[in-house]
PDB file of N, CA and C in Angstrom:
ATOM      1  N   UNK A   1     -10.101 -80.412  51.900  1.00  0.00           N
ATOM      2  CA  UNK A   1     -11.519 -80.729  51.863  1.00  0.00           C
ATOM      3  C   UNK A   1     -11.692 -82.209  51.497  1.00  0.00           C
ATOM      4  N   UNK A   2     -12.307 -82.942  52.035  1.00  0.00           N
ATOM      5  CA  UNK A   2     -12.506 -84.404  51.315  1.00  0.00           C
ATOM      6  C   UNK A   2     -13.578 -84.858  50.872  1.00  0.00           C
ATOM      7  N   UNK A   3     -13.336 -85.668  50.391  1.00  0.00           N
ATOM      8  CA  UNK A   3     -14.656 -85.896  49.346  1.00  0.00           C
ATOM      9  C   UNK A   3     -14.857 -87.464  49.429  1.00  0.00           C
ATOM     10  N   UNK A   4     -15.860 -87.762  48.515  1.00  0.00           N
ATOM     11  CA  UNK A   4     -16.369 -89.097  48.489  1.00  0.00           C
ATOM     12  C   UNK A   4     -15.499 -90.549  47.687  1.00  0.00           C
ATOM     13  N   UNK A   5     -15.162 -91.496  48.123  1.00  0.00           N
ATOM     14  CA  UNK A   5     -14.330 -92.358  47.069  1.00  0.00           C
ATOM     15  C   UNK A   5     -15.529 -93.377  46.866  1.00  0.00           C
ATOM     16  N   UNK A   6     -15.743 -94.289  45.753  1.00  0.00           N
ATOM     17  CA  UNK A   6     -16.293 -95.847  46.090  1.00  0.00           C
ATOM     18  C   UNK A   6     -15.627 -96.177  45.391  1.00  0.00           C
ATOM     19  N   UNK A   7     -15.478 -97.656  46.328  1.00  0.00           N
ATOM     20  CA  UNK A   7     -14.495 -98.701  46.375  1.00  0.00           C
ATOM     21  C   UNK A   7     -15.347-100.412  45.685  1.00  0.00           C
ATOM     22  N   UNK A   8     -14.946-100.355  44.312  1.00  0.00           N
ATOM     23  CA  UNK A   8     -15.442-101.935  44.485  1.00  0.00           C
ATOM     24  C   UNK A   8     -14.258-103.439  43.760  1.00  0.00           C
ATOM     25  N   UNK A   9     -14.400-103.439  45.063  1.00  0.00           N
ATOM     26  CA  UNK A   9     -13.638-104.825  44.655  1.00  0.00           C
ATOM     27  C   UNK A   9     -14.048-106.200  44.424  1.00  0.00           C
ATOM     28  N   UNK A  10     -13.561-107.028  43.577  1.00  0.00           N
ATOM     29  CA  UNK A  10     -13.963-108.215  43.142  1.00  0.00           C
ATOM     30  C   UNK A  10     -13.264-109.303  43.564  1.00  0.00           C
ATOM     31  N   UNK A  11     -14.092-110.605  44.481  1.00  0.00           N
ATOM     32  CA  UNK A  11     -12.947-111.061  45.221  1.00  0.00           C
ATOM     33  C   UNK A  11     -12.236-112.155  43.912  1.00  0.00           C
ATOM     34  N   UNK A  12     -11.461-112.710  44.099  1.00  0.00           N
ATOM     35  CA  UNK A  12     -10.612-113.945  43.027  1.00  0.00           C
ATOM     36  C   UNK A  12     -11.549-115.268  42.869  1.00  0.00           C
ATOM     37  N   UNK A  13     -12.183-116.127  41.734  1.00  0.00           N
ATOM     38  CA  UNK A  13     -12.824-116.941  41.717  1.00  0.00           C
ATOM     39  C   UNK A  13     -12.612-118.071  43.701  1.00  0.00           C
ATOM     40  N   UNK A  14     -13.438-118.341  43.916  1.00  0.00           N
ATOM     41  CA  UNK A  14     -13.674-119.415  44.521  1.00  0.00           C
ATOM     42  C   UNK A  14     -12.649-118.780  45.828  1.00  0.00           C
ATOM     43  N   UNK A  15     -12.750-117.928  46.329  1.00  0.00           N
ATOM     44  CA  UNK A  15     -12.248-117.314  47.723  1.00  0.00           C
ATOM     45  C   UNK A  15     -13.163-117.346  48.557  1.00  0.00           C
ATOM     46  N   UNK A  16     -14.140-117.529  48.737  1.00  0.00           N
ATOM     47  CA  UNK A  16     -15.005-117.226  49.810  1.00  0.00           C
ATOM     48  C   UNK A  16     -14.651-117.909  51.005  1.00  0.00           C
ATOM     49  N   UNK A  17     -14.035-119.120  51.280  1.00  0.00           N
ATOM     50  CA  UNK A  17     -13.404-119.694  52.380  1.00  0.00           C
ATOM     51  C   UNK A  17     -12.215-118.615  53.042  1.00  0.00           C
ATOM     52  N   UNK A  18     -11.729-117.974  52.267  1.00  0.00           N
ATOM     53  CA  UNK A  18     -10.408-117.147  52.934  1.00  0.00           C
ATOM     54  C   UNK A  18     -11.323-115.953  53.273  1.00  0.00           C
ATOM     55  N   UNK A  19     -12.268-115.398  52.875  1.00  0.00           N
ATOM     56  CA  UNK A  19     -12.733-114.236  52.815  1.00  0.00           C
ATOM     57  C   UNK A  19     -13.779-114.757  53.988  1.00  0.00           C
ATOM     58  N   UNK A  20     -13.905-115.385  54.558  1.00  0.00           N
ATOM     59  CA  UNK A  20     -14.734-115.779  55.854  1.00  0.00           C
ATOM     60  C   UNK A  20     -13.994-115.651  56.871  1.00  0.00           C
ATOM     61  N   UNK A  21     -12.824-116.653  56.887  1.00  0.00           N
ATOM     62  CA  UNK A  21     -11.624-116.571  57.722  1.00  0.00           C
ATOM     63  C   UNK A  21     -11.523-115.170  57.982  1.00  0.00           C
ATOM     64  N   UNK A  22     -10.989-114.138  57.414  1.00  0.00           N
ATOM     65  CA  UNK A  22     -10.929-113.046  57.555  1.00  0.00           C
ATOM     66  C   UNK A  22     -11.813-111.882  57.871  1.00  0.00           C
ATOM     67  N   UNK A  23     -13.064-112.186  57.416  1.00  0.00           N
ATOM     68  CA  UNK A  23     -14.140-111.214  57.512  1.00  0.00           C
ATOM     69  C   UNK A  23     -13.942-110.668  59.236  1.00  0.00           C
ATOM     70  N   UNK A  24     -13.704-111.149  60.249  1.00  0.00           N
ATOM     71  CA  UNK A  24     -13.780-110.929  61.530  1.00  0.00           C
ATOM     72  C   UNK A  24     -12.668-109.585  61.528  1.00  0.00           C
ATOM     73  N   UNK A  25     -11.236-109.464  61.139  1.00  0.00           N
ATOM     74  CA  UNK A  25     -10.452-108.930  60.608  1.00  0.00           C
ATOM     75  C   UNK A  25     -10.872-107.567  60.140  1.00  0.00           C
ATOM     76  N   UNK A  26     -11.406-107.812  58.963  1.00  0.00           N
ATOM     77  CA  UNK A  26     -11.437-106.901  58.371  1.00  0.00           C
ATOM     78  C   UNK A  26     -12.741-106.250  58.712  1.00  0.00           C
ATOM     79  N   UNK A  27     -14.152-106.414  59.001  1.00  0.00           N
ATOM     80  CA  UNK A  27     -14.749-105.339  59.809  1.00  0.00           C
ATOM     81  C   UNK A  27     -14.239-104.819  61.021  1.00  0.00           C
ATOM     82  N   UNK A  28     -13.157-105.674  61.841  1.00  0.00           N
ATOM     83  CA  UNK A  28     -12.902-104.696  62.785  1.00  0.00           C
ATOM     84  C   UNK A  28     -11.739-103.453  62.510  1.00  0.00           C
ATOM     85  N   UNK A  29     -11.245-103.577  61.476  1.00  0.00           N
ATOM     86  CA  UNK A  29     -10.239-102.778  60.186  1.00  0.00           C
ATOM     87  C   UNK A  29     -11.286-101.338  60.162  1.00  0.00           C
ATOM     88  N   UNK A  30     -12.382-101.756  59.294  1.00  0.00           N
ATOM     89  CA  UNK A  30     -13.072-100.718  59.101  1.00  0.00           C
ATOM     90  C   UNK A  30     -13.930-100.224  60.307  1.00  0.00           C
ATOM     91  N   UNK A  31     -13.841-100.252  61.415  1.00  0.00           N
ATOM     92  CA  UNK A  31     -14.396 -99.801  62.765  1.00  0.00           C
ATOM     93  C   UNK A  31     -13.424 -98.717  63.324  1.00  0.00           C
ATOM     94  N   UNK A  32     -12.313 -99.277  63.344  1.00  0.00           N
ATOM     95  CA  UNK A  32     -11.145 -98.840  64.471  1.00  0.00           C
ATOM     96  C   UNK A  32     -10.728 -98.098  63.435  1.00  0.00           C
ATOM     97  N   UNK A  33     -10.012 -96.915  64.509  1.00  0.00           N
ATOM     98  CA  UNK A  33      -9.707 -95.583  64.158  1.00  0.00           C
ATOM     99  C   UNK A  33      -7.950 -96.004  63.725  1.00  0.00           C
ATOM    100  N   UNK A  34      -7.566 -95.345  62.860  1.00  0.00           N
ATOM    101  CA  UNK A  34      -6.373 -95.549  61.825  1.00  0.00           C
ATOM    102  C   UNK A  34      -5.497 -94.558  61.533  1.00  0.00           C
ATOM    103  N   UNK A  35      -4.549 -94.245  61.556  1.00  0.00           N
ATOM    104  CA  UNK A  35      -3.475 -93.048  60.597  1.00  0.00           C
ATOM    105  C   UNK A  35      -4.130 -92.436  59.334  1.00  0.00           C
ATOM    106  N   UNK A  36      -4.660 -93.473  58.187  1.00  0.00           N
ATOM    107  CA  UNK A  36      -5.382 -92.736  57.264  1.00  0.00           C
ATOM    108  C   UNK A  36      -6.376 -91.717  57.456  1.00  0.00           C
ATOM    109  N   UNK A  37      -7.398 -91.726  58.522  1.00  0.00           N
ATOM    110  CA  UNK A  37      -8.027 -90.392  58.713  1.00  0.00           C
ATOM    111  C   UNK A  37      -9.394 -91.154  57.845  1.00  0.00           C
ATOM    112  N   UNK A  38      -9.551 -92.090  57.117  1.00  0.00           N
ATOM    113  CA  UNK A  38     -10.634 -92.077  56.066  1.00  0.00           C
ATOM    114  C   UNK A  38     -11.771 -92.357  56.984  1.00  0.00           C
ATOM    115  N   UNK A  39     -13.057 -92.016  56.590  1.00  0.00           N
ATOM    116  CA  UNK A  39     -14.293 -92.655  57.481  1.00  0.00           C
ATOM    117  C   UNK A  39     -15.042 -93.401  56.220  1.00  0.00           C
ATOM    118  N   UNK A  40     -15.164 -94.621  56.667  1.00  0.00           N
ATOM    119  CA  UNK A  40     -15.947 -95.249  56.089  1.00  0.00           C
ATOM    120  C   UNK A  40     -17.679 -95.155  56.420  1.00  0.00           C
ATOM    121  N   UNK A  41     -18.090 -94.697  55.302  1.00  0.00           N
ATOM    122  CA  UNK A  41     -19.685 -93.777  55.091  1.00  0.00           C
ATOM    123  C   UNK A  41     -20.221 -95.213  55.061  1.00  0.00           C
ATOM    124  N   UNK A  42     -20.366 -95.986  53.852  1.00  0.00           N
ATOM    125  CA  UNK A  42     -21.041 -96.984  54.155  1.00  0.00           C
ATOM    126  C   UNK A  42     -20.636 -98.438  53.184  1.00  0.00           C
ATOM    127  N   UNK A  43     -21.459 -99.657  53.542  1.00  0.00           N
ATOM    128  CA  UNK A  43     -20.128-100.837  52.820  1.00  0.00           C
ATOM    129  C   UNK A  43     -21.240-102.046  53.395  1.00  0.00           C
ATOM    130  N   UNK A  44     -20.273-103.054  52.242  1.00  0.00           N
ATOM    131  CA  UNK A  44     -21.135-104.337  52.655  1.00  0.00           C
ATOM    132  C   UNK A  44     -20.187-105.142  51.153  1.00  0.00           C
ATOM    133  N   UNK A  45     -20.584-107.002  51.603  1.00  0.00           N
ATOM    134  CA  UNK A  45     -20.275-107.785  50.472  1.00  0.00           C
ATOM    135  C   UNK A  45     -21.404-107.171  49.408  1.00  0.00           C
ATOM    136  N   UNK A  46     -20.924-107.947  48.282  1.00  0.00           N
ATOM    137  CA  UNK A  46     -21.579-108.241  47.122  1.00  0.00           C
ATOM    138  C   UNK A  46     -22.118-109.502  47.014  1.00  0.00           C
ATOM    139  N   UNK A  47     -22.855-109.972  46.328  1.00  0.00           N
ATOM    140  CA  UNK A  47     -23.238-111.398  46.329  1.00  0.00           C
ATOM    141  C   UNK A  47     -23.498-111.987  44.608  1.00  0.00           C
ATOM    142  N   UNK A  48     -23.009-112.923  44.727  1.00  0.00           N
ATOM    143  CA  UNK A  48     -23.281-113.699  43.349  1.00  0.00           C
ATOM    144  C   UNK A  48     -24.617-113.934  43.029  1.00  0.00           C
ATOM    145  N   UNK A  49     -25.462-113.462  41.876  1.00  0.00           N
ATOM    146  CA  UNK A  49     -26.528-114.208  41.313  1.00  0.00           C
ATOM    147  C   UNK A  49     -27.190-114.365  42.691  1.00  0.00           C
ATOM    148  N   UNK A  50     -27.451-113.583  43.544  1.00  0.00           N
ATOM    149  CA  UNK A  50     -28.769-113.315  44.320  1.00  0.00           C
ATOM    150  C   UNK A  50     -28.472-114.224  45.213  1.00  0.00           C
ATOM    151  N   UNK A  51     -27.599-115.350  44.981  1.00  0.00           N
ATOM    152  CA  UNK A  51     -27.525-115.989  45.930  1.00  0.00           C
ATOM    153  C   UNK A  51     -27.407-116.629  47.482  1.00  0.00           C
ATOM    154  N   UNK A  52     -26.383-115.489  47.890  1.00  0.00           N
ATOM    155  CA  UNK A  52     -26.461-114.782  49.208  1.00  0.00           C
ATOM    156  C   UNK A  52     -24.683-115.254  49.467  1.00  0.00           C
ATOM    157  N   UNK A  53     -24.009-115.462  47.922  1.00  0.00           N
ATOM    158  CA  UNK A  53     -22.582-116.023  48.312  1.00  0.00           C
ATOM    159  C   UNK A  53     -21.906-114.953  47.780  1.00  0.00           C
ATOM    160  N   UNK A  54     -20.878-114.264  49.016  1.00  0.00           N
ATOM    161  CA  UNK A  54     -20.280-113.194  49.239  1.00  0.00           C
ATOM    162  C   UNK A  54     -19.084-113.290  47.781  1.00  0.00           C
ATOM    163  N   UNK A  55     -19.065-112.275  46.628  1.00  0.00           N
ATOM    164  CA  UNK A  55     -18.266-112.155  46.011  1.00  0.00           C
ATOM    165  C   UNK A  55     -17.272-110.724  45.677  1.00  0.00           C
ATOM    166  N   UNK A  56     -17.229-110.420  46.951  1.00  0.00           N
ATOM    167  CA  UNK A  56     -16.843-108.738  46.499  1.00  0.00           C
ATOM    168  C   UNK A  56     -17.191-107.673  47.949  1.00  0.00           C
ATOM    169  N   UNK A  57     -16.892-106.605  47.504  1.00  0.00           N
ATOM    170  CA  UNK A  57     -17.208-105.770  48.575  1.00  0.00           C
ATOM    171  C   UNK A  57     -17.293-103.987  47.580  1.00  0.00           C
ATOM    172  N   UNK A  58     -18.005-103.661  48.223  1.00  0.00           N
ATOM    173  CA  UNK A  58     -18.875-102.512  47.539  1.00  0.00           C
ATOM    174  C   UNK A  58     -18.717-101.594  49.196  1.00  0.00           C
ATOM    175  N   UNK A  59     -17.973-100.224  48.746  1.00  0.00           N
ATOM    176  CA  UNK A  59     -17.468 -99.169  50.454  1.00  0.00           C
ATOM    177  C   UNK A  59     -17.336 -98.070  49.833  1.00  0.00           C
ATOM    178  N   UNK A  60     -18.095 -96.784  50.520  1.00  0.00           N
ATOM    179  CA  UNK A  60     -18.005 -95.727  50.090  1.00  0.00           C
ATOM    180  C   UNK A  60     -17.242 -95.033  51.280  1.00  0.00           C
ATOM    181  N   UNK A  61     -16.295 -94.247  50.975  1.00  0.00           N
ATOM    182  CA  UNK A  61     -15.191 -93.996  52.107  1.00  0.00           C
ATOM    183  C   UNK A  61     -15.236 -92.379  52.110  1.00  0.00           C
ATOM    184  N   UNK A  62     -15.154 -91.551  52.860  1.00  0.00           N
ATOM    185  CA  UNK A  62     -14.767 -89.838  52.412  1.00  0.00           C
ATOM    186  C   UNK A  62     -13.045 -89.890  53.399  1.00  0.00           C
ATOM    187  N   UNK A  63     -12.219 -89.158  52.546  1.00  0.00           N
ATOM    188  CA  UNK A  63     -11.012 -89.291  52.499  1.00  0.00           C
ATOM    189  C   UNK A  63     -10.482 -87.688  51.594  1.00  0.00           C
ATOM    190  N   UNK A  64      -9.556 -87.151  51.859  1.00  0.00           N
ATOM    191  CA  UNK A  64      -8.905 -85.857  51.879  1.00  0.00           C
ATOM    192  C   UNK A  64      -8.401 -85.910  50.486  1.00  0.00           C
ATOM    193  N   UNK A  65      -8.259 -87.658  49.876  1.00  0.00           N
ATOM    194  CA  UNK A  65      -7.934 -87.527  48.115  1.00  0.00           C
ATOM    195  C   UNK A  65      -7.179 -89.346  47.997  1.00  0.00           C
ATOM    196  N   UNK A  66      -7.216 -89.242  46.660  1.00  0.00           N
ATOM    197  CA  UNK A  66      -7.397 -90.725  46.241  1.00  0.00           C
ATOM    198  C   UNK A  66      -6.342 -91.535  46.864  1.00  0.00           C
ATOM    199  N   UNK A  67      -5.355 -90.782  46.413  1.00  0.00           N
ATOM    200  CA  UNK A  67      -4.276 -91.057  47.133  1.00  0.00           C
ATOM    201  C   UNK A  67      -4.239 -92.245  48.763  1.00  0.00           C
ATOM    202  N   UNK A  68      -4.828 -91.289  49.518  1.00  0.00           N
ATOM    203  CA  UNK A  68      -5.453 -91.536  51.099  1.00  0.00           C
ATOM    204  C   UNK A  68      -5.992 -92.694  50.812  1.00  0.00           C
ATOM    205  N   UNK A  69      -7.643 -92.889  50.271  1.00  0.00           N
ATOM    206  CA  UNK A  69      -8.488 -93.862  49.974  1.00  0.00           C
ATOM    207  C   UNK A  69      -7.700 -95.017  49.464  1.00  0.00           C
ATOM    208  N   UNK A  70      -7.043 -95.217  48.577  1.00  0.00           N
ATOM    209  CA  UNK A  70      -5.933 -96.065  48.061  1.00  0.00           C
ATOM    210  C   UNK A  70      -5.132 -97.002  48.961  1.00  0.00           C
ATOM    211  N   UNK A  71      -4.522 -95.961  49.953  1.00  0.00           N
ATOM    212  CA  UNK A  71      -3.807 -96.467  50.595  1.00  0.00           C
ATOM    213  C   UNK A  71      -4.864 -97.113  52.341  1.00  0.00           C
ATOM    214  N   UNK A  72      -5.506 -96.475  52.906  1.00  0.00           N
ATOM    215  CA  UNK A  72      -6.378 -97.378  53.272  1.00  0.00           C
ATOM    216  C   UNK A  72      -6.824 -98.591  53.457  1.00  0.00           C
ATOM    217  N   UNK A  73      -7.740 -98.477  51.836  1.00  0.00           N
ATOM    218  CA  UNK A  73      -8.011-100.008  51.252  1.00  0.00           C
ATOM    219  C   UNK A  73      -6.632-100.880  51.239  1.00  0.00           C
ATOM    220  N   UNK A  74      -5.571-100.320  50.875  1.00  0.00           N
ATOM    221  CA  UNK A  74      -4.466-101.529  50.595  1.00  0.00           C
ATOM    222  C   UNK A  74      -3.871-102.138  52.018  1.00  0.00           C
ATOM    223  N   UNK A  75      -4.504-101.340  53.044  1.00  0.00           N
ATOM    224  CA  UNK A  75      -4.198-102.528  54.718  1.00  0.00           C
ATOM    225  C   UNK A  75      -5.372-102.904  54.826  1.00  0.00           C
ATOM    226  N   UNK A  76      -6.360-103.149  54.177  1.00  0.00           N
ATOM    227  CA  UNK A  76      -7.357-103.780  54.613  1.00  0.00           C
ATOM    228  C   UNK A  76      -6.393-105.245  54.592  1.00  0.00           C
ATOM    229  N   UNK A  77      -7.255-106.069  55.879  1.00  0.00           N
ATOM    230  CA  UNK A  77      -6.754-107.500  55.768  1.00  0.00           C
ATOM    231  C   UNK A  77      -7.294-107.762  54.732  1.00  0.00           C
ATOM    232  N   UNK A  78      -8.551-107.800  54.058  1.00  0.00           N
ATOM    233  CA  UNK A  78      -8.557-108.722  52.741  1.00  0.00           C
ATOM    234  C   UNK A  78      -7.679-108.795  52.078  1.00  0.00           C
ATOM    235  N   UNK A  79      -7.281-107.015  51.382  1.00  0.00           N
ATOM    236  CA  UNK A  79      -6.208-106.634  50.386  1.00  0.00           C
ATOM    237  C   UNK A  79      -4.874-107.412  50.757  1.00  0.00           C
ATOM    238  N   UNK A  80      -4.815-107.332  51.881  1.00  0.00           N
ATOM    239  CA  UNK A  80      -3.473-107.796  52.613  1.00  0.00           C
ATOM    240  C   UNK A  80      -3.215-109.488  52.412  1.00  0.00           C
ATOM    241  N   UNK A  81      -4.530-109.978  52.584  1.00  0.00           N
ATOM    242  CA  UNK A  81      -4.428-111.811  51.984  1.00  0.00           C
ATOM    243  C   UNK A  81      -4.417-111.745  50.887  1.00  0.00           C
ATOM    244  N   UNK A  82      -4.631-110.850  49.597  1.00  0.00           N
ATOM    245  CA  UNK A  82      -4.556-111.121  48.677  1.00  0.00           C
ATOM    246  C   UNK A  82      -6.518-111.476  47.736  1.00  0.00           C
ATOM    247  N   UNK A  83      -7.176-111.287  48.780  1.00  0.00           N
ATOM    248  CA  UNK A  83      -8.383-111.762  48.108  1.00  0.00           C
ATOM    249  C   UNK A  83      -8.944-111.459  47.195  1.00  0.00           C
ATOM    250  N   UNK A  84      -8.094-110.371  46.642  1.00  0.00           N
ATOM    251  CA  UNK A  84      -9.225-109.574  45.153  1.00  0.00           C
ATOM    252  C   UNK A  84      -8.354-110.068  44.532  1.00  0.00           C
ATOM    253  N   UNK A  85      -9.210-109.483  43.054  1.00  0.00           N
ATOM    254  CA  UNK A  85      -8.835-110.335  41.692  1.00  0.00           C
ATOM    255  C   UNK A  85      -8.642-108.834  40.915  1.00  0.00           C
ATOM    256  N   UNK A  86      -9.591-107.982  41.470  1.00  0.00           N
ATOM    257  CA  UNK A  86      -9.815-106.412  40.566  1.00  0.00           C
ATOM    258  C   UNK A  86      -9.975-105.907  42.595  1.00  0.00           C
ATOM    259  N   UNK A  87      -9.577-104.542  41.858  1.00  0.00           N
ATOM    260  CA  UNK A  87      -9.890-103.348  42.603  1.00  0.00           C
ATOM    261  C   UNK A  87      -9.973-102.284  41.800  1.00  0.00           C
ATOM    262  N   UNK A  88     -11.431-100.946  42.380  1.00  0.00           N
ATOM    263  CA  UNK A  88     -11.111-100.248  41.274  1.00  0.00           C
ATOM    264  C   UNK A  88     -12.135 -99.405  42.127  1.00  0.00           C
ATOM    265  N   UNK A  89     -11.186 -97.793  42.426  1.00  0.00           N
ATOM    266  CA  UNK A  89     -11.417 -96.464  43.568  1.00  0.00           C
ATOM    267  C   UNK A  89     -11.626 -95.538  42.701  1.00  0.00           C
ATOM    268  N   UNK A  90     -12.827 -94.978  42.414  1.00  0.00           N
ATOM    269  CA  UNK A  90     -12.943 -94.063  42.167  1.00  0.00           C
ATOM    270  C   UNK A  90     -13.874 -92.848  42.636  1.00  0.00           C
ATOM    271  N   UNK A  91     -13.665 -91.500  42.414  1.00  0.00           N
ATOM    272  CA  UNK A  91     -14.161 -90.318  43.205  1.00  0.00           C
ATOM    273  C   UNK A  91     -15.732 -90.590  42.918  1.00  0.00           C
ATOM    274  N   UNK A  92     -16.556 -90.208  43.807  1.00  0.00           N
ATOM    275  CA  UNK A  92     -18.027 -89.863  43.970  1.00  0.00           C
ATOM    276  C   UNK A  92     -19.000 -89.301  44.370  1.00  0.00           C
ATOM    277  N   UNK A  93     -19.812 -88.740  43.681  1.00  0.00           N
ATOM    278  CA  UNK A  93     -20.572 -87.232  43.828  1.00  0.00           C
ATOM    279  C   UNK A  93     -21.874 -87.907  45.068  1.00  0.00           C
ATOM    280  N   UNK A  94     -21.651 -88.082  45.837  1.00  0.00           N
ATOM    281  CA  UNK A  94     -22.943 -88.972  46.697  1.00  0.00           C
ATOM    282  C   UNK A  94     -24.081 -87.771  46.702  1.00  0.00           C
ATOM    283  N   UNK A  95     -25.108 -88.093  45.908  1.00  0.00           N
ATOM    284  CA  UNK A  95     -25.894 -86.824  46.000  1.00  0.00           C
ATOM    285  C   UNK A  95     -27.273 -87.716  47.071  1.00  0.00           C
ATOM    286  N   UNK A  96     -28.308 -88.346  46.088  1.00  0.00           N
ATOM    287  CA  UNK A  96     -29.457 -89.419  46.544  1.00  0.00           C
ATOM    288  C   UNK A  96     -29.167 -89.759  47.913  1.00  0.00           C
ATOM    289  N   UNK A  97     -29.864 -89.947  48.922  1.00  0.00           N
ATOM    290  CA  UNK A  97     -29.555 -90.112  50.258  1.00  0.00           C
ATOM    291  C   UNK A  97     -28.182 -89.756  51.141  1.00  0.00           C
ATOM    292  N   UNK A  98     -27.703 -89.201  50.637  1.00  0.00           N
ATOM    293  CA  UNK A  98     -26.375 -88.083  51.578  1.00  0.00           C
ATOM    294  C   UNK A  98     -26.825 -87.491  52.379  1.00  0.00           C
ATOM    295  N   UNK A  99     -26.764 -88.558  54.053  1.00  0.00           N
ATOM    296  CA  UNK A  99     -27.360 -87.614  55.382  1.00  0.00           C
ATOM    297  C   UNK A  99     -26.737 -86.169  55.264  1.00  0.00           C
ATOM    298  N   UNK A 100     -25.394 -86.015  54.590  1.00  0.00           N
ATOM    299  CA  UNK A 100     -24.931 -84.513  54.949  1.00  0.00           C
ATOM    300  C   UNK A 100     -25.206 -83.278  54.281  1.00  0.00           C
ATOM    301  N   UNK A 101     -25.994 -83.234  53.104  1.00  0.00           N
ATOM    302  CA  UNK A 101     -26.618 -82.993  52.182  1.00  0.00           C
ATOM    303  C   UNK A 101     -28.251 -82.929  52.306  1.00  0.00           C
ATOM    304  N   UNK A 102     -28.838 -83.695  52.960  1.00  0.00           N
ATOM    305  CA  UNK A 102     -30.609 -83.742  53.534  1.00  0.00           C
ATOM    306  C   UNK A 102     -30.887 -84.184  52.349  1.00  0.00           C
ATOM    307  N   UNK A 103     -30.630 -84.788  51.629  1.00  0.00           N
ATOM    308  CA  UNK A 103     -31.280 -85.468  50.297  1.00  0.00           C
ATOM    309  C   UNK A 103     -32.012 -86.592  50.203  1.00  0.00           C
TER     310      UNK A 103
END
């Protein structure tokens, strides 16, 4: 049965140049169909102080167990350049707007 993961990662001070470079990469990562099986539900950067400068990435994934989700995220090209500073997966009860749920 799988369930819900969110994913938020924090990119490393002053990356946003590598994390541009790559951004092309890595949404087409999370598009295309993969060995992991995970579907990515929904996702986007983070932004510093409102600013509109990308510091992070915030992805809610459903995946068969953490394990899965884990490994996933760790071919993302970001993960793969190295761009985070933190990562940190944990399970989630998506109740509030869960199309699968009618909430």
């Amino acid at each position: 049965m799988n369930q819900f993961f969110a994913i938020f990662a924090t990119d490393k001070p002053d990356h946003e140049p590598l994390r541009r470079e790559i951004r092309p990469r890595h949404r087409e990562y999370l598009r295309e169909p993969h060995p992991h099986r995970v579907v990515v539900r929904l996702g986007g950067p983070t932004l510093s102080n409102c600013e509109g400068v990308m510091n992070g990435t915030l992805l809610v994934v459903e995946a068969v167990s953490l394990s899965e989700a884990e490994a996933f995220f760790a071919d993302d090209p970001y993960a793969q350049a190295g761009l985070f500073e933190r990562v940190e997966i944990r399970p989630w009860s998506w109740g509030l707007g869960n199309p699968q749920m009618g909430a």
